[in-house]
Protein backbone atom coordinates (compact mmCIF):
# COMPACT_ATOMS: atom_id res chain seq x y z
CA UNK A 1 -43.74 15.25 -2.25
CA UNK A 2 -46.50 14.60 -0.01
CA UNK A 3 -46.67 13.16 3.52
CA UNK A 4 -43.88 13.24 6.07
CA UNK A 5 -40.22 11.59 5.20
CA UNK A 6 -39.80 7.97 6.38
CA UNK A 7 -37.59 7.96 9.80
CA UNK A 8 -34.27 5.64 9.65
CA UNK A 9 -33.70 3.17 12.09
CA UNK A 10 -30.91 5.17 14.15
CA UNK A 11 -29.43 1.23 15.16
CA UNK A 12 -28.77 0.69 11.99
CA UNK A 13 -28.25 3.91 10.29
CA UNK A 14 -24.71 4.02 11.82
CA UNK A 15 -21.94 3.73 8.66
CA UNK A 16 -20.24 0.55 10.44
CA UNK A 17 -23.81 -0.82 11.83
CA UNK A 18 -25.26 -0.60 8.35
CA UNK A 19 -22.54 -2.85 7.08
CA UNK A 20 -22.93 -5.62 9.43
CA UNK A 21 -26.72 -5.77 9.06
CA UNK A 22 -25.98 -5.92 5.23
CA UNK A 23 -23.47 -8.42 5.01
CA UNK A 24 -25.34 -10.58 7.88
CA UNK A 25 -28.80 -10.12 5.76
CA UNK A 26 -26.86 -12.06 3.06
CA UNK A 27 -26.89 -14.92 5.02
CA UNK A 28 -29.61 -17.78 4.35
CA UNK A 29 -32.13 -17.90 7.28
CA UNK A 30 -30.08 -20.05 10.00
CA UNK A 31 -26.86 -19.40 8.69
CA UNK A 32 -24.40 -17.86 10.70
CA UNK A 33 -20.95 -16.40 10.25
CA UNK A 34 -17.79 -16.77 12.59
CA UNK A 35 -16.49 -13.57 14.07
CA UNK A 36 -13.03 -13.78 12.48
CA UNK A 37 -15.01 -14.27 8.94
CA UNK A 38 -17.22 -10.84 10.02
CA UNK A 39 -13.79 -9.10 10.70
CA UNK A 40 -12.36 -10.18 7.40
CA UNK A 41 -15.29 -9.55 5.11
CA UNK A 42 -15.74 -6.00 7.02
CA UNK A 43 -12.60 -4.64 7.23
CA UNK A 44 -12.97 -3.91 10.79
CA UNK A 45 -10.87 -4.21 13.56
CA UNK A 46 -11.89 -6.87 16.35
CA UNK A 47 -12.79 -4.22 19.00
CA UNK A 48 -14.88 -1.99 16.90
CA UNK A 49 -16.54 -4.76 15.70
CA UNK A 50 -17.28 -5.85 19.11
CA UNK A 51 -18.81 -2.80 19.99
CA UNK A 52 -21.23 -2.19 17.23
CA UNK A 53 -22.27 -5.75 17.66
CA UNK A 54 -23.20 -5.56 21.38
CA UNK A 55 -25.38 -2.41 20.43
CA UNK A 56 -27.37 -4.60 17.03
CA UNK A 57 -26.91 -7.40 20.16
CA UNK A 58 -28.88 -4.92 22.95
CA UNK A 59 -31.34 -3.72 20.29
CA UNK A 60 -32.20 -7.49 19.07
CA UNK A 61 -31.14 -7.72 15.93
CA UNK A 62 -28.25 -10.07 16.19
CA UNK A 63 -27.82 -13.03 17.74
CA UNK A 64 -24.31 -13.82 19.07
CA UNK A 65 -23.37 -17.41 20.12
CA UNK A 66 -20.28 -18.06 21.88
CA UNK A 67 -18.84 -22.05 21.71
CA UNK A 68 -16.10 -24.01 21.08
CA UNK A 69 -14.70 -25.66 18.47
CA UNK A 70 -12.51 -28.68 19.90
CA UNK A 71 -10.92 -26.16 22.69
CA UNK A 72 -10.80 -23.53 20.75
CA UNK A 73 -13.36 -20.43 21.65
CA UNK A 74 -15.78 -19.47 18.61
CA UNK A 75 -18.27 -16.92 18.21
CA UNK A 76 -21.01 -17.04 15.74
CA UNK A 77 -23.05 -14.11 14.78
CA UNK A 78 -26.19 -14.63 12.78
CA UNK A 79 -29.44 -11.44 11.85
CA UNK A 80 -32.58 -12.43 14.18
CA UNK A 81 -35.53 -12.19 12.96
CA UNK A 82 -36.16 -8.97 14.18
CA UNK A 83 -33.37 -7.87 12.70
CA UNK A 84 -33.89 -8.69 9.03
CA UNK A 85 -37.21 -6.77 9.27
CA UNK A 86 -35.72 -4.20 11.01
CA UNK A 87 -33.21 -4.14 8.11
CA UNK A 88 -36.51 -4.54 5.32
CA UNK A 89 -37.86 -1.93 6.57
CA UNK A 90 -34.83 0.67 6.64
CA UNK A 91 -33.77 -0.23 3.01
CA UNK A 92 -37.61 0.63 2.33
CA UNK A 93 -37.32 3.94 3.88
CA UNK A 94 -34.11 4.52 1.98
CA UNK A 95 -35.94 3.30 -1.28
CA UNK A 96 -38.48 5.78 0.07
CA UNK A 97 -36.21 9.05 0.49
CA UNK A 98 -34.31 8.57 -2.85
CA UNK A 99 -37.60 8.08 -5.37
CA UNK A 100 -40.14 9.81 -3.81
CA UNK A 101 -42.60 9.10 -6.62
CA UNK A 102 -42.05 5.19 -5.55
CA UNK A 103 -43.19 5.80 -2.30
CA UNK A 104 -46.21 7.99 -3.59
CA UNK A 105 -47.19 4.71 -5.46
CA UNK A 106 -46.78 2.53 -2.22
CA UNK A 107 -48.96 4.82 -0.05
CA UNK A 108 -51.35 4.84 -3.09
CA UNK A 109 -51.64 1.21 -3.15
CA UNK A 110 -51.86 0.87 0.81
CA UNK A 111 -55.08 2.51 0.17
């Protein structure tokens, strides 16, 4: 193996992080999913959720919107930009770490 080991987005690298980034990068670009839909499809309580979405919130990688439907309060999370990259480029140093030879060939081809 030659060169140093990719480094993993420490954001995202979190177990319950990781899962929200994936099922959020499923979304078509300008989609977004309620927070009671998040909860369901994760498994997650509403508080934890909360939580690891205010950090992907703080580091830019999610966009929360809080609205109403008729008088009733919604939120609607959605992957920013920055976040899908952010997310591209962590599954690429994952890619990276488990086939080493594959990222050989990348470098290789940067050249």
């Amino acid at each position: 193996m030659s060169g140093p080991l990719p480094e993993l987005d420490p954001v995202i690298h979190a177990q319950a992080r990781l899962r929200v980034v994936a099922a959020l990068s499923t979304l078509p670009d300008g989609d977004r999913v309620a927070f009671p839909r998040l909860q369901d499809i994760l498994v997650m309580t509403a508080g934890n959720l909360s939580v690891h979405l205010r950090k992907l919130e703080d580091a830019g990688y999610v966009n929360v919107t809080k609205t109403h439907h008729g008088r009733t309060p919604t939120t609607l999370i959605c992957l920013s930009r920055r976040g899908r990259l952010a997310f591209d480029e962590y599954t690429a140093a994952v890619r990276a770490l488990i086939d080493p030879t594959n990222r050989h060939d990348q470098q290789r081809e940067e050249v």
